[in-house]
N, C-alpha and C. Protein backbone atom coordinates (compact mmCIF):
# COMPACT_ATOMS: atom_id res chain seq x y z
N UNK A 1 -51.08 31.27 21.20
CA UNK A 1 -50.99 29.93 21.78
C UNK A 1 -51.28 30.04 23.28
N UNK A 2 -52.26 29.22 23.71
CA UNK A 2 -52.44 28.94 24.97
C UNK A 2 -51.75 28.56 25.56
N UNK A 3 -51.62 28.81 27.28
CA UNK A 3 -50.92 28.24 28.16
C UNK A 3 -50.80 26.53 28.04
N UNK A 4 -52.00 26.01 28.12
CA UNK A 4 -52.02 24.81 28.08
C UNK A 4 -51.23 23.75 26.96
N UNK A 5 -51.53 24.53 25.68
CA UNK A 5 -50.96 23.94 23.88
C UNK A 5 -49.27 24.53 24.57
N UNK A 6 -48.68 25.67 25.21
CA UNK A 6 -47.48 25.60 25.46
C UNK A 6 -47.26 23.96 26.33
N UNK A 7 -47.50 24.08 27.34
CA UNK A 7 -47.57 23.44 28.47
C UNK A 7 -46.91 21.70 27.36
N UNK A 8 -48.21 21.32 26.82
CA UNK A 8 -48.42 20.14 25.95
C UNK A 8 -46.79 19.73 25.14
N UNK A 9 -46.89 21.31 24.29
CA UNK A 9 -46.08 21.03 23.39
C UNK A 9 -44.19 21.23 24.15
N UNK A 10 -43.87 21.46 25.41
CA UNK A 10 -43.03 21.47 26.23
C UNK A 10 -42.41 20.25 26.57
N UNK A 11 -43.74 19.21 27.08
CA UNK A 11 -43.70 18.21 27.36
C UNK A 11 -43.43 17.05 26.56
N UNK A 12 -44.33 17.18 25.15
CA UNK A 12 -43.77 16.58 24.25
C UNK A 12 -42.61 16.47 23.69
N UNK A 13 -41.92 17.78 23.45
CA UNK A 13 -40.00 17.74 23.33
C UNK A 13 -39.76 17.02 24.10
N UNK A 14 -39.89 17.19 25.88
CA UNK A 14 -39.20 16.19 26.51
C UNK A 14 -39.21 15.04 26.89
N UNK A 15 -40.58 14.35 26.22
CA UNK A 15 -40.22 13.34 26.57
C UNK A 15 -40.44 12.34 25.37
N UNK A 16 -40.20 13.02 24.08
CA UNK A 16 -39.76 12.34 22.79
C UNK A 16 -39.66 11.30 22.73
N UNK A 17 -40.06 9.81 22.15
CA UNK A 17 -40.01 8.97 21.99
C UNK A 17 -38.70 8.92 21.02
N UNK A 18 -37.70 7.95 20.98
CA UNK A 18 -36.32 7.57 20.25
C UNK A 18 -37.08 6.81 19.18
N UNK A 19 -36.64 6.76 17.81
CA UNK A 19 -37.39 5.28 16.56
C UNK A 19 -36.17 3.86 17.02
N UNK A 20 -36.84 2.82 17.72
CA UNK A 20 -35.97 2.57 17.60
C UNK A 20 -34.99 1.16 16.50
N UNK A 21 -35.78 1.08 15.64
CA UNK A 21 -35.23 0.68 14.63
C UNK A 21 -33.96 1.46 13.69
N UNK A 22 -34.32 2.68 14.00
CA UNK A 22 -33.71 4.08 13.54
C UNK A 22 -32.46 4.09 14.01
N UNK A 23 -32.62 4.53 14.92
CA UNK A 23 -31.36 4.03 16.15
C UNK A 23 -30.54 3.56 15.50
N UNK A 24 -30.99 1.98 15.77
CA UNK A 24 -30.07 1.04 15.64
C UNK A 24 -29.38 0.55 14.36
N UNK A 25 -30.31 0.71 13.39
CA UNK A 25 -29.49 1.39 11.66
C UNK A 25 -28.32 2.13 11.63
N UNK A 26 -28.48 3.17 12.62
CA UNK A 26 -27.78 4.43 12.18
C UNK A 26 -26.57 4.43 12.61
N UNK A 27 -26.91 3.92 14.17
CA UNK A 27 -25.62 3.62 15.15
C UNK A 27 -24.15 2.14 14.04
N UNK A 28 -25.33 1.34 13.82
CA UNK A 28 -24.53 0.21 12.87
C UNK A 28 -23.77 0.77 11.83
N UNK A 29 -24.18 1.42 11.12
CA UNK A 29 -23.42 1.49 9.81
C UNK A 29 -22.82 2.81 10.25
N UNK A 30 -22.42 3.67 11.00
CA UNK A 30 -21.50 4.69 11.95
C UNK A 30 -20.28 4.02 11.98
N UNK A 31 -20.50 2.61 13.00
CA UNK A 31 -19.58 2.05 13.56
C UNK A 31 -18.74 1.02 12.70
N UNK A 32 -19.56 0.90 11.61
CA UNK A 32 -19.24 -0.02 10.15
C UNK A 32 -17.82 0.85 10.02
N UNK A 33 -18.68 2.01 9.35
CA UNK A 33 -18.26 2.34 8.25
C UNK A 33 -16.90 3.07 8.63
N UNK A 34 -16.87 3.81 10.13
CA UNK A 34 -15.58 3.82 11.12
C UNK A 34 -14.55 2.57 11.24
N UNK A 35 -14.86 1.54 11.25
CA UNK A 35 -13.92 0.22 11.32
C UNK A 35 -13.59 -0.06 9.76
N UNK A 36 -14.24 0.40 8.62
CA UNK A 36 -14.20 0.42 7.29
C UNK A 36 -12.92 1.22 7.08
N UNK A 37 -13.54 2.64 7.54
CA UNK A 37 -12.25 3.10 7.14
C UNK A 37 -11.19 3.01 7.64
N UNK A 38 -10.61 2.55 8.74
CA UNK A 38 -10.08 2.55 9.35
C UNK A 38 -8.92 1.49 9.32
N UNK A 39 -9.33 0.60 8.18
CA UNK A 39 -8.95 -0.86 8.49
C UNK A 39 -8.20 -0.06 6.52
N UNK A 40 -8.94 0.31 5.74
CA UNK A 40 -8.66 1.02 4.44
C UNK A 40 -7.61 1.88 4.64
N UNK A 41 -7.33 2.45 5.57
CA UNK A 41 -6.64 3.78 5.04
C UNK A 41 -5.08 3.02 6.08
N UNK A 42 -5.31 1.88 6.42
CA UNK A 42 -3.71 1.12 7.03
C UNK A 42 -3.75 -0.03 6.04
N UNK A 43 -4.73 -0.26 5.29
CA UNK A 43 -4.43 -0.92 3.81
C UNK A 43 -3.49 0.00 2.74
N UNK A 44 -3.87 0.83 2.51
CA UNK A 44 -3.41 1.93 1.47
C UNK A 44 -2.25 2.53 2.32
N UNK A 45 -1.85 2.64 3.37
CA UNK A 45 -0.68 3.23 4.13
C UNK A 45 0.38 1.93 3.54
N UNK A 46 0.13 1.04 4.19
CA UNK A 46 0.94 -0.31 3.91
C UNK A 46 2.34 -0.16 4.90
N UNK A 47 2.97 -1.04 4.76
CA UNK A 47 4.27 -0.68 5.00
C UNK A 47 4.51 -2.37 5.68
N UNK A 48 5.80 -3.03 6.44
CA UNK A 48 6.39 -4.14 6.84
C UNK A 48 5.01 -4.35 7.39
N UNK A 49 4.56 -3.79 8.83
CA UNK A 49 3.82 -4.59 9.89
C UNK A 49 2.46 -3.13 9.91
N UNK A 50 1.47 -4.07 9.14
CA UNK A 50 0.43 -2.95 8.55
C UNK A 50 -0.58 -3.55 9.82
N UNK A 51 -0.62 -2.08 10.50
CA UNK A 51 -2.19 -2.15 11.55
C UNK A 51 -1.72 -3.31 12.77
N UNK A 52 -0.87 -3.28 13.43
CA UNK A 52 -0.29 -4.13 14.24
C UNK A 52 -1.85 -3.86 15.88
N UNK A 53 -2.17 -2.53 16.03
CA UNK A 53 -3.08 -2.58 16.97
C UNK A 53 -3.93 -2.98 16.57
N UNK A 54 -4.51 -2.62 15.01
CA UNK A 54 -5.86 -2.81 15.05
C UNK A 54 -6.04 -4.09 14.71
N UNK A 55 -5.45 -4.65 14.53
CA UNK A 55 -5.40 -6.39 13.62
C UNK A 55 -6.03 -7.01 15.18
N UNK A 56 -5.62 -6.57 16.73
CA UNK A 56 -6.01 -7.46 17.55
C UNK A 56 -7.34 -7.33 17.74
N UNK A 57 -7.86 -7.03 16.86
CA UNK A 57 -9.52 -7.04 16.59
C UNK A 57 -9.88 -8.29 16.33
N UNK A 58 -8.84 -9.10 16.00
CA UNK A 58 -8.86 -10.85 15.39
C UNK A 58 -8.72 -11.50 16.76
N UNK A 59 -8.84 -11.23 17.44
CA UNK A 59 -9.02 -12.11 18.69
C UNK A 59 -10.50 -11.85 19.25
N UNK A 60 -11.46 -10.87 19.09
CA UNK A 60 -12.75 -10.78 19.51
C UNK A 60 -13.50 -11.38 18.13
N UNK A 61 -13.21 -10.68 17.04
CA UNK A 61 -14.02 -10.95 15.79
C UNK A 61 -13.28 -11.77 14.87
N UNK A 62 -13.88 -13.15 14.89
CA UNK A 62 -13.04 -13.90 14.01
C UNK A 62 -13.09 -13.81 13.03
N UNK A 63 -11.73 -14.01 11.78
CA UNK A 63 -11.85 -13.74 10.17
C UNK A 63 -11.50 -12.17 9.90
N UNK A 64 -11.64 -11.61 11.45
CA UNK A 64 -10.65 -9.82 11.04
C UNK A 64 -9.42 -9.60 10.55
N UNK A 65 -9.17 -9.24 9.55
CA UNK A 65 -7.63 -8.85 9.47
C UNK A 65 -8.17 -7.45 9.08
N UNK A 66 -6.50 -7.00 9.02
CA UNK A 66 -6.12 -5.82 8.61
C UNK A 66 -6.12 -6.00 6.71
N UNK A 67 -7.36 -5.91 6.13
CA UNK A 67 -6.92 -6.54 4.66
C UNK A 67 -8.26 -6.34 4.46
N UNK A 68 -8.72 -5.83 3.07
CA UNK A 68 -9.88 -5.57 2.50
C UNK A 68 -10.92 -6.41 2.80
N UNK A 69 -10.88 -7.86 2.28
CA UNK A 69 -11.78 -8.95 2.86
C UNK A 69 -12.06 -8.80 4.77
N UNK A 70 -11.05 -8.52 4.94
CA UNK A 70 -11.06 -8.40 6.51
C UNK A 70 -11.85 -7.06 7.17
N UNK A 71 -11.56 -5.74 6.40
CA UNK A 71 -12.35 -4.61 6.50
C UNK A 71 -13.97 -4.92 6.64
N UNK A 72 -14.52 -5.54 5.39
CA UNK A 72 -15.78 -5.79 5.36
C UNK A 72 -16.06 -6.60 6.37
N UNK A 73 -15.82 -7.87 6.67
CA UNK A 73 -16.07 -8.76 7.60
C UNK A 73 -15.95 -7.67 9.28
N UNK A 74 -15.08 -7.10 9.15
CA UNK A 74 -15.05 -6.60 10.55
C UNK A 74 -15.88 -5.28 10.87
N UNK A 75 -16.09 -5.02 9.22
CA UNK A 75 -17.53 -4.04 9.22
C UNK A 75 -18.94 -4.27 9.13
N UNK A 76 -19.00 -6.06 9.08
CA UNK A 76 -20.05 -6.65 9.43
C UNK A 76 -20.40 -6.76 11.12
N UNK A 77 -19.33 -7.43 11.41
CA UNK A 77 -19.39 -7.43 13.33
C UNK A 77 -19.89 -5.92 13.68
N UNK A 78 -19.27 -4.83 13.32
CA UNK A 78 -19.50 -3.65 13.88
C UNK A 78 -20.65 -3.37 13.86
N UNK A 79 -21.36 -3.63 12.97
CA UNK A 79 -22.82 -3.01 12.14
C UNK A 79 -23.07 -3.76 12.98
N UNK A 80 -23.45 -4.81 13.75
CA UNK A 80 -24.01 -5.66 14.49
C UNK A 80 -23.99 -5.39 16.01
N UNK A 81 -22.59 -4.86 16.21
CA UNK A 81 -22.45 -4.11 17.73
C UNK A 81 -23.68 -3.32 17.91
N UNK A 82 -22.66 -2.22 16.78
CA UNK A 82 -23.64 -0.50 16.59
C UNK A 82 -24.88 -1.00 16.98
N UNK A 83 -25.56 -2.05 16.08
CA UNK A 83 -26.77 -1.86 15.89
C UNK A 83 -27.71 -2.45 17.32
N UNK A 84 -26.93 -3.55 17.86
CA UNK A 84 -27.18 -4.02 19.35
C UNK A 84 -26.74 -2.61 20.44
N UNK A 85 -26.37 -1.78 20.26
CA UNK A 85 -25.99 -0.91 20.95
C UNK A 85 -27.14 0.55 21.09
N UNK A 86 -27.30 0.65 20.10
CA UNK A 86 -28.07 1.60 19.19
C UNK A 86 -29.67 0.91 19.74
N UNK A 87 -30.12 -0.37 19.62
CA UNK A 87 -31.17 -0.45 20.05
C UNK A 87 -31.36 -0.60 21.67
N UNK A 88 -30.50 -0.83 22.44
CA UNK A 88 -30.47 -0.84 23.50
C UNK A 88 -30.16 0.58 24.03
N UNK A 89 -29.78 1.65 23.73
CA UNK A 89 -29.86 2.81 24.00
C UNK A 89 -31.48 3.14 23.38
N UNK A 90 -31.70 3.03 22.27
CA UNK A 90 -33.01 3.83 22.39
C UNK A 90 -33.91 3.02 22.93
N UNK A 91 -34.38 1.56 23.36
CA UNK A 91 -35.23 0.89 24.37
C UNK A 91 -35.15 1.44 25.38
N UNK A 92 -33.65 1.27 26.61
CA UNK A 92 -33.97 2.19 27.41
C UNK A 92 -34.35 3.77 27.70
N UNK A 93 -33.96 4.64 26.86
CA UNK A 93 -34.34 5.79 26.46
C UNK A 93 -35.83 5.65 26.61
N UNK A 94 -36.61 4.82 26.03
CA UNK A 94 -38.13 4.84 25.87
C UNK A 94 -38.48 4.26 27.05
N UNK A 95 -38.05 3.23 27.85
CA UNK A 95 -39.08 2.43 29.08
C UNK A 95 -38.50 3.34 29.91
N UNK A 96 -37.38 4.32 30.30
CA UNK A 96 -37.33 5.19 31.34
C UNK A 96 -38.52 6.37 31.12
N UNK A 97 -38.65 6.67 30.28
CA UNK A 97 -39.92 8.07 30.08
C UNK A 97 -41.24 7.52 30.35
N UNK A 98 -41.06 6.27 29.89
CA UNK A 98 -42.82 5.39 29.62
C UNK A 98 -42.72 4.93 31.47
N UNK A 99 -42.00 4.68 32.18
CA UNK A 99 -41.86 4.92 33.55
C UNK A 99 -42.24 5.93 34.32
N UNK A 100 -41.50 7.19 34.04
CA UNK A 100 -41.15 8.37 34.54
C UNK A 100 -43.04 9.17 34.40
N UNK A 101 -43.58 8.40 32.95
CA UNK A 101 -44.56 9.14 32.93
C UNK A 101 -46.07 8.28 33.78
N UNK A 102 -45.58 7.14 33.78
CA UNK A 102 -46.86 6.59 34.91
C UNK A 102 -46.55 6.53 36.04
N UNK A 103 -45.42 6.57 36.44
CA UNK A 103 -45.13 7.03 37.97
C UNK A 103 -45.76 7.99 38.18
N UNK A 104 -46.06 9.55 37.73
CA UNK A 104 -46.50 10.38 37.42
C UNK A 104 -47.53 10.98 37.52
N UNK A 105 -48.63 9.80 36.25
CA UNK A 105 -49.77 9.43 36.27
C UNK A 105 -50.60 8.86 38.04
N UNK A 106 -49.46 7.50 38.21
CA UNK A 106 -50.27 7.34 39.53
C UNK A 106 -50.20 8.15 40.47
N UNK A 107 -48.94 8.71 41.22
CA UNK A 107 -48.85 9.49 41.88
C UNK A 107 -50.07 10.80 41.81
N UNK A 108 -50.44 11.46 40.63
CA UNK A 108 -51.59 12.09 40.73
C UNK A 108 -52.91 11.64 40.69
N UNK A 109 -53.04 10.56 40.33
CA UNK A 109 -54.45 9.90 40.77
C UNK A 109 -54.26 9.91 42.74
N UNK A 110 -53.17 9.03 42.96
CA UNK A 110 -52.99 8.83 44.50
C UNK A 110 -53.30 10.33 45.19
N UNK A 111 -52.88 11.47 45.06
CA UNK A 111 -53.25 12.99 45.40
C UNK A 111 -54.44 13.26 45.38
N UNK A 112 -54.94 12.75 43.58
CA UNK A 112 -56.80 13.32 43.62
C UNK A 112 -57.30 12.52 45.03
N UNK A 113 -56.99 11.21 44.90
CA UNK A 113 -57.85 10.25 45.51
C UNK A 113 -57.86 11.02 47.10
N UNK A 114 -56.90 11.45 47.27
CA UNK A 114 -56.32 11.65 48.81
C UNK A 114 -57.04 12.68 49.04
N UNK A 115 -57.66 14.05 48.28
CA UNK A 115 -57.70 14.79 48.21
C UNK A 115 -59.68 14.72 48.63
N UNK A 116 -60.01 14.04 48.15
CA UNK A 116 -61.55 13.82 47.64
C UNK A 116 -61.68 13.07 49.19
């Protein structure tokens, strides 16, 4: 392997493009399926005053309880965070490199030019 095909293939690791539909799938149903269980396993615990912290999830996400119907519903909001979260991490991820690399670009045209 040539210096150059190193050089290339260096550059390409770093400055990887994110999918970002991918992302934001992945991040969603993470954060689902974390508030899923989470909301399940203080269902199945049970006891007088079931999930007293996590229930104040019903003041941001309406229709949350601590209660199966409520699990899903509040694993709908999440999937929706995640997934607003998830694409906004990998957008910026991508317009900082797609930046970083025409800054780059001009700056070495500006050198040739200077140079000539």
């Amino acid at each position: 392997m040539n210096k150059s095909a190193s050089d290339k293939a260096i550059l390409m690791a770093a400055f990887a493009r994110m999918d970002i539909p991918g992302l934001a799938v992945a991040m969603g149903s993470i954060f689902a399926l974390v508030l899923f269980l989470a909301t399940t396993a203080l269902v199945i615990k049970g006891g007088e005053v079931v999930g007293p912290h996590l229930s104040l999830l019903g003041i941001y996400l309406p229709g949350y309880e601590v209660s199966w119907l409520g699990g899903l519903i509040g694993a709908a909001y999440f999937w929706l965070i995640g997934a607003v979260l998830g694409f906004s991490i990998a957008f910026l991820w991508n317009m900082t490199h797609y930046l970083y690399i025409a800054l780059m670009v001009v700056r070495t045209m500006w050198w040739r030019m200077m140079a000539d």
